[in-house]
C-alpha atoms as a PDB file:
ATOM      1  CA  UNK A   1      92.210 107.403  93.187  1.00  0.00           C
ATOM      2  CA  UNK A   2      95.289 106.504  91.280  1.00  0.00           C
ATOM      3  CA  UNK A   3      97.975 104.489  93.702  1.00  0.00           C
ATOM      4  CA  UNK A   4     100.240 103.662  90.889  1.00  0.00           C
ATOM      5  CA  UNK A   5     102.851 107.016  91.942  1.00  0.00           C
ATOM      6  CA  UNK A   6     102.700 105.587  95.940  1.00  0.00           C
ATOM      7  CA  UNK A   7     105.910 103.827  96.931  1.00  0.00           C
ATOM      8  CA  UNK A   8     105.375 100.545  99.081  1.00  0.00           C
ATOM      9  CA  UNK A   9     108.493 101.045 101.038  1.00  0.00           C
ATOM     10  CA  UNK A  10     109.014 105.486 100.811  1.00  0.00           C
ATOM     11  CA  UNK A  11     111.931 104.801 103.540  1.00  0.00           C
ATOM     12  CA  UNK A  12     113.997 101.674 104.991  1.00  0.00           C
ATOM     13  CA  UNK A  13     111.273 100.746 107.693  1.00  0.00           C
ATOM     14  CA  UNK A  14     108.417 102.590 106.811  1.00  0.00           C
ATOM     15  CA  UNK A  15     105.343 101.327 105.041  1.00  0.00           C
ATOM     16  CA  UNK A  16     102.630 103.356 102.726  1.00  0.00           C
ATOM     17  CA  UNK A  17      99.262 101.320 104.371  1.00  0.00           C
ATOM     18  CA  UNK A  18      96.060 102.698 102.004  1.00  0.00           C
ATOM     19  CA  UNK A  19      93.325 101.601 104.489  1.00  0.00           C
ATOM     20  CA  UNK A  20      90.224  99.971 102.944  1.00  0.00           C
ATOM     21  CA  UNK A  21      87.582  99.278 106.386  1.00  0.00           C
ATOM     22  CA  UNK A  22      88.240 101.612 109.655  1.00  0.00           C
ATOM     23  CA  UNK A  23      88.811 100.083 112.868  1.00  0.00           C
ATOM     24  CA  UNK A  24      84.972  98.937 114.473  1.00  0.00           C
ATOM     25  CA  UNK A  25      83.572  98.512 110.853  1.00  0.00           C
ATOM     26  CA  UNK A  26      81.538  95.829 109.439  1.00  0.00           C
ATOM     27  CA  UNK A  27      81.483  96.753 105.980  1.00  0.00           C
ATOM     28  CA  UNK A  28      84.737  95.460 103.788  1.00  0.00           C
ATOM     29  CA  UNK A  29      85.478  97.791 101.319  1.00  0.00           C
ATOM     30  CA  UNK A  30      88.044  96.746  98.445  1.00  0.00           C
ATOM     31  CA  UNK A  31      90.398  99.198  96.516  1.00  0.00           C
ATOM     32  CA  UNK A  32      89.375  98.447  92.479  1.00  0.00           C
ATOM     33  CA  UNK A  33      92.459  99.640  90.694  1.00  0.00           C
ATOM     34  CA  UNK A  34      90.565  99.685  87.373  1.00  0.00           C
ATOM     35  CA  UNK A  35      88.388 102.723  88.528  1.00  0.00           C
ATOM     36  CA  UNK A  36      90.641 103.378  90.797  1.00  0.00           C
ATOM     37  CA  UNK A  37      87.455 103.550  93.519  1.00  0.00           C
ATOM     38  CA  UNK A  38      86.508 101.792  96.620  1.00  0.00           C
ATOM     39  CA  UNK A  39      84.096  98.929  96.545  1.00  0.00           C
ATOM     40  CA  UNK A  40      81.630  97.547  99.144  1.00  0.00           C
ATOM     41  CA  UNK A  41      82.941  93.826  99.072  1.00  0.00           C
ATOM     42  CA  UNK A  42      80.618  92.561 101.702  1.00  0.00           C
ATOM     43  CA  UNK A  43      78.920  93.073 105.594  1.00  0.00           C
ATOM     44  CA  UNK A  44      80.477  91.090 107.866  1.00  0.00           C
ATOM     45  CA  UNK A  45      78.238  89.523 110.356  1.00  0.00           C
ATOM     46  CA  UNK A  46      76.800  91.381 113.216  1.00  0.00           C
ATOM     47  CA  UNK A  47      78.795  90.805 115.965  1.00  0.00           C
ATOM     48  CA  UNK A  48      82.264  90.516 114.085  1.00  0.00           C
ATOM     49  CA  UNK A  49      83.934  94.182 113.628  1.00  0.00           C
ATOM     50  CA  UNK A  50      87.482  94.755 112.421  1.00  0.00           C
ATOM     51  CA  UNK A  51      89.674  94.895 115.438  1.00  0.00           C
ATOM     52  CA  UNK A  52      91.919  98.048 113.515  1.00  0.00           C
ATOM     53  CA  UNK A  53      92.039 100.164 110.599  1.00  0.00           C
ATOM     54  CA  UNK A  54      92.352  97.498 107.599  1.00  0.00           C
ATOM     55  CA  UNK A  55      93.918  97.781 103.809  1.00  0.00           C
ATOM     56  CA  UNK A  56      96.788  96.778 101.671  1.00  0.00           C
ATOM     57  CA  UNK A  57     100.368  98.360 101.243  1.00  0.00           C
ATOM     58  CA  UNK A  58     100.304 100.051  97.594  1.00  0.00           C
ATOM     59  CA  UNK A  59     102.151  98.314  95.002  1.00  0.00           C
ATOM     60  CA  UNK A  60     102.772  95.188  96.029  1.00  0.00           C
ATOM     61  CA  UNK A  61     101.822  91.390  95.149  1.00  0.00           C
ATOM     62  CA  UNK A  62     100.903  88.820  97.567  1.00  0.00           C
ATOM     63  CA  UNK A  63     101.138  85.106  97.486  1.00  0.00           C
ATOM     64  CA  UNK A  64      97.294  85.305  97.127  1.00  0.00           C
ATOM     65  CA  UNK A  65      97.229  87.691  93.955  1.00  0.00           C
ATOM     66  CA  UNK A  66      96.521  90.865  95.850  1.00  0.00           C
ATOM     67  CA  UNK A  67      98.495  93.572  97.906  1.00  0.00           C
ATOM     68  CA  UNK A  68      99.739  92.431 100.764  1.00  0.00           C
ATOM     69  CA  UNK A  69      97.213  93.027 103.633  1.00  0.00           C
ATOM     70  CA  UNK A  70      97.684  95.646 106.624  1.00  0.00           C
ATOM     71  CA  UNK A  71      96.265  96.658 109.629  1.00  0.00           C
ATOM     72  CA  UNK A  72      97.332  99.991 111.274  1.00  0.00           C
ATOM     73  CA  UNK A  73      96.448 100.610 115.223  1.00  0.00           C
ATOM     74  CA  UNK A  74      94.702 103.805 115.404  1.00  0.00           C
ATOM     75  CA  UNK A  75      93.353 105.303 118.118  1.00  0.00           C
ATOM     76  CA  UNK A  76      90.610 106.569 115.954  1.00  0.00           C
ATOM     77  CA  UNK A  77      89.366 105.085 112.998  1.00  0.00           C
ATOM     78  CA  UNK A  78      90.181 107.177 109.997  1.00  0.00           C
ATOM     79  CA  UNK A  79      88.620 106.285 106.565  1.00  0.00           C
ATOM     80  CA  UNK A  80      88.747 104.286 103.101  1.00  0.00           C
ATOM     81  CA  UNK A  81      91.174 105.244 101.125  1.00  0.00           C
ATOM     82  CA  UNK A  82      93.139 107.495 104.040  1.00  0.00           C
ATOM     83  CA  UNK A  83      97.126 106.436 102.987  1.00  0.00           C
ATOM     84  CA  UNK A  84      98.983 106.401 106.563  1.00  0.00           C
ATOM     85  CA  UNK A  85     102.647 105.891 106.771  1.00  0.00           C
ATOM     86  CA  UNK A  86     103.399 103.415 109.233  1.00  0.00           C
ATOM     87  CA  UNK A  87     105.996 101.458 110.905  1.00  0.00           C
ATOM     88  CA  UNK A  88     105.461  97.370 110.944  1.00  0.00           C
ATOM     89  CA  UNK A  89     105.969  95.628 114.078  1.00  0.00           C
ATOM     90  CA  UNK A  90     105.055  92.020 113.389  1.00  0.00           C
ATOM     91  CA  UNK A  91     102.745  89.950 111.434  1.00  0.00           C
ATOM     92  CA  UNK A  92     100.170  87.144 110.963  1.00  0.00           C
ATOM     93  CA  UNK A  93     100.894  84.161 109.419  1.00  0.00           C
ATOM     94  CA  UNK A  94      97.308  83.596 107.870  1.00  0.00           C
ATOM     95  CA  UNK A  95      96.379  80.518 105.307  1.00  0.00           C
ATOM     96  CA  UNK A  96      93.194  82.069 103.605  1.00  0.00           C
ATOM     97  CA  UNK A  97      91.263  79.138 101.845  1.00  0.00           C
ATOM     98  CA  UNK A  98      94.785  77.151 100.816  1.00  0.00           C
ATOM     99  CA  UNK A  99      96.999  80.139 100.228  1.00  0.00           C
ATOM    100  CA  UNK A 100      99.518  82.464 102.676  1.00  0.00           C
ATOM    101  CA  UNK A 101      98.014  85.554 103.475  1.00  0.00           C
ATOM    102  CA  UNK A 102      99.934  87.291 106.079  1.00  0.00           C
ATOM    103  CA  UNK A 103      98.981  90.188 107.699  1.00  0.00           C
ATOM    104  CA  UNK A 104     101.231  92.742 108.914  1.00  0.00           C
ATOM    105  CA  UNK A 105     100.730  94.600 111.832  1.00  0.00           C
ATOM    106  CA  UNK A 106     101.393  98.437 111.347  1.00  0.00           C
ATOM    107  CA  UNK A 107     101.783 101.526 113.789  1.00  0.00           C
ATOM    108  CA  UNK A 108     101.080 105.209 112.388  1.00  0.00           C
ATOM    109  CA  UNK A 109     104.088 106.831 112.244  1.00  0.00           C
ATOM    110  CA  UNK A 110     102.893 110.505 112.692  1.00  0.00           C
ATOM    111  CA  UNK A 111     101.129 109.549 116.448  1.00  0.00           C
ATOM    112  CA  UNK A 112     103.483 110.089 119.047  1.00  0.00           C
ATOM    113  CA  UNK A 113     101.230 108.686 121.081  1.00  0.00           C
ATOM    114  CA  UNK A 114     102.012 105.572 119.709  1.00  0.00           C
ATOM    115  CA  UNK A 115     105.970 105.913 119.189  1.00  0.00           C
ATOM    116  CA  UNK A 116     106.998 103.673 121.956  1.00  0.00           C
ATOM    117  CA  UNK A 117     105.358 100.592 120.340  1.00  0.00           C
ATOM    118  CA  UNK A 118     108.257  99.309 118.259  1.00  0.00           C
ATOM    119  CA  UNK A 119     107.754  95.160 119.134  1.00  0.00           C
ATOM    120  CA  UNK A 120     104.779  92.564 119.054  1.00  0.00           C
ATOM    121  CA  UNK A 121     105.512  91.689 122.388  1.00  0.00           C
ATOM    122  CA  UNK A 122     104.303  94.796 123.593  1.00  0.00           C
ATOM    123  CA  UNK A 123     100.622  93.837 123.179  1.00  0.00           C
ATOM    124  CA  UNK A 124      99.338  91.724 125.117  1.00  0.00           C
ATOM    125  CA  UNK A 125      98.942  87.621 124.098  1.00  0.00           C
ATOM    126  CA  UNK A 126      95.409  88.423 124.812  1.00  0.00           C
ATOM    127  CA  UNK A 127      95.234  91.503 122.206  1.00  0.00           C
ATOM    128  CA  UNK A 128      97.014  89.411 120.082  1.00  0.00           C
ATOM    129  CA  UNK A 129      94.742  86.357 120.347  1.00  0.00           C
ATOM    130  CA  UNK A 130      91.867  88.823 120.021  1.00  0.00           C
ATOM    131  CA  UNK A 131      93.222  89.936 116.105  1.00  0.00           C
ATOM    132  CA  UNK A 132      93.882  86.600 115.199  1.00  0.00           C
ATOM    133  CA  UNK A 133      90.457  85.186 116.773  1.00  0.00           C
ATOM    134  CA  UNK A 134      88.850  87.981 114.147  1.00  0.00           C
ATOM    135  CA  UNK A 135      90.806  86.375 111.045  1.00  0.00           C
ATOM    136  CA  UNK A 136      89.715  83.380 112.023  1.00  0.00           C
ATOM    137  CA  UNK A 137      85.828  83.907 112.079  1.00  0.00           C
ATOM    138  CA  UNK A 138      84.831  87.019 110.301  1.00  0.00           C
ATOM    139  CA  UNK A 139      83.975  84.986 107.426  1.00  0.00           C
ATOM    140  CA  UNK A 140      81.216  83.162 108.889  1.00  0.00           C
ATOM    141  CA  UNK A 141      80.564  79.409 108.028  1.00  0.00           C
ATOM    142  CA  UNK A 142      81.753  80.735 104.587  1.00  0.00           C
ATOM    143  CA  UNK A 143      85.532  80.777 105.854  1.00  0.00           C
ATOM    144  CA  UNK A 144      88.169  78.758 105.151  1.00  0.00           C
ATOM    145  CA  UNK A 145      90.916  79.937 107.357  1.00  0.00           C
ATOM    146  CA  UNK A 146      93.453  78.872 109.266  1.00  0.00           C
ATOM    147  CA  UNK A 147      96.069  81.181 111.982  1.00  0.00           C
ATOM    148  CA  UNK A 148      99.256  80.162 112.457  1.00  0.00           C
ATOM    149  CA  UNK A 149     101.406  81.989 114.177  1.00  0.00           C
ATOM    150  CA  UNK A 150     102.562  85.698 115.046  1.00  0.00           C
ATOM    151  CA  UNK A 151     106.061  86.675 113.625  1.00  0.00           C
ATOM    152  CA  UNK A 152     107.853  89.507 114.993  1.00  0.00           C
ATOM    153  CA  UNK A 153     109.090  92.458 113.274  1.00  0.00           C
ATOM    154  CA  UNK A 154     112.119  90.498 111.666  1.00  0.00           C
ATOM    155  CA  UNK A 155     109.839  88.581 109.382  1.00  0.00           C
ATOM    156  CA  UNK A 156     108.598  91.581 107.663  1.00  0.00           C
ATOM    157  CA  UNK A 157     111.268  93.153 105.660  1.00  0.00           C
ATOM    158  CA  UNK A 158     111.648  89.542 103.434  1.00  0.00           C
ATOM    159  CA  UNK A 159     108.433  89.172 103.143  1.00  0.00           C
ATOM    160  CA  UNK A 160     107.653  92.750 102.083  1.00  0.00           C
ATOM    161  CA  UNK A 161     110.704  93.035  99.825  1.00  0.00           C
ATOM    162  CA  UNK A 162     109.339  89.481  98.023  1.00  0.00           C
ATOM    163  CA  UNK A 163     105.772  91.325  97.645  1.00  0.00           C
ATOM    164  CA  UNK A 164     107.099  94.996  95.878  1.00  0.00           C
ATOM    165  CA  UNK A 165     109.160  92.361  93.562  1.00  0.00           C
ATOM    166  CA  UNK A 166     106.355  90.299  92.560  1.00  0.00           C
ATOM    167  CA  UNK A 167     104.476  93.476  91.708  1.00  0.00           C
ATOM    168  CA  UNK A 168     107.126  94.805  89.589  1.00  0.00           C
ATOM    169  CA  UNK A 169     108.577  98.650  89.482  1.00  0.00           C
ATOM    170  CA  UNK A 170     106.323 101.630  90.188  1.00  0.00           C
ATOM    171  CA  UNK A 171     105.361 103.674  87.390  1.00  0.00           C
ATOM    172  CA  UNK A 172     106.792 107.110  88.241  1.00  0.00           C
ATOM    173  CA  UNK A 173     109.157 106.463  90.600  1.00  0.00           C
ATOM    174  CA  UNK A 174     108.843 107.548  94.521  1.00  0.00           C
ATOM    175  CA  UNK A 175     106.149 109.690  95.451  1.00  0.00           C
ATOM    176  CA  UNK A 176     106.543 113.237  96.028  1.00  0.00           C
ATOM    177  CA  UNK A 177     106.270 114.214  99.924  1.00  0.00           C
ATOM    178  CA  UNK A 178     101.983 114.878  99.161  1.00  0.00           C
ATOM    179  CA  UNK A 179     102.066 111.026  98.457  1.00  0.00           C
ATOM    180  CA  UNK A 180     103.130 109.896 101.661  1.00  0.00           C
ATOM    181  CA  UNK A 181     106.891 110.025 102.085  1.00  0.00           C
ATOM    182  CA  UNK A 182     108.725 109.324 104.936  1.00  0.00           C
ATOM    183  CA  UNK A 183     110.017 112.857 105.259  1.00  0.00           C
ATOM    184  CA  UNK A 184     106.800 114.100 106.373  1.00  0.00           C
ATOM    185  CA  UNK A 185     106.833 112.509 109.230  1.00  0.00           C
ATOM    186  CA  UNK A 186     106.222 114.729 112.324  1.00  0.00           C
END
């Protein structure tokens, strides 16, 4: 599975998401570019599942070395290495063991059952408590992290523009509309 051809960013405010655990799962996958396969990374503990569908936006470089992390609400769970285009609505300021690793918060865009959700504030402080309460313990006595604060969807575009620059240009250019363009949406 070769990601170097998928654009981060296909259209202004639209993300490529390549999803590495499905929503419910225990089991956290990682992308290796090398083989360009998907990796069992480790089992989370029993009673910790991810919260929504989990991965990384394609081509970009986070603050902690690797893609910058998404999750996509789905109302199924769909599969590693599925590539969803999505809209971001927000994100998680996360400090992983010393470093920032936010995590963006993503809506498909080809569910129209899911078009009205364009803000954080439409989930509930609960909900959101719920996602960050995951982050903050899936990693067992093991963890080191720390949640500070959701951002709403005006914090993503800087932080997303500083992670496609720190990964450099995509080989290949944009993506044709197989890859994951905006244009197919709906």
């Amino acid at each position: 599975m070769d990601l170097s051809r998928i654009p981060p960013q296909p259209a202004p405010g639209f993300l490529n998401v390549v999803v590495e655990v499905p929503a419910g799962g225990r089991n956290k996958y990682e992308y290796l570019p090398g083989p360009g396969l998907m990796a069992l990374d480790r089992v989370l503990h029993p009673s910790v599942q991810y919260p929504f569908d989990y991965g990384f936006v394609p081509n970009t470089l986070a603050d902690d070395g690797s893609p910058l992390d998404a999750m996509v609400v789905m109302l199924e769970p769909t599969f590693p290495g599925c590539l969803i285009l999505c809209r971001p609505i927000g994100l998680l300021e996360v400090i992983d063991a010393g470093i920032e690793d936010a995590k963006l918060l993503c809506i498909p865009a080809n569910d129209p059952n899911l078009d009205e959700i364009i803000d954080l504030q439409q989930f509930s402080r609960n909900r959101l408590e719920g996602i960050a309460e995951f982050f903050r313990t899936h990693r067992g006595i093991t963890g080191n992290t720390e949640i500070l604060s959701w951002r709403d969807r005006s914090w993503v575009p800087p932080l997303v523009d500083r992670c496609i620059r720190a990964a450099g240009p995509v080989p290949g250019g944009q993506a044709s509309d197989r890859d994951g363009g905006a244009e197919d949406r709906r």
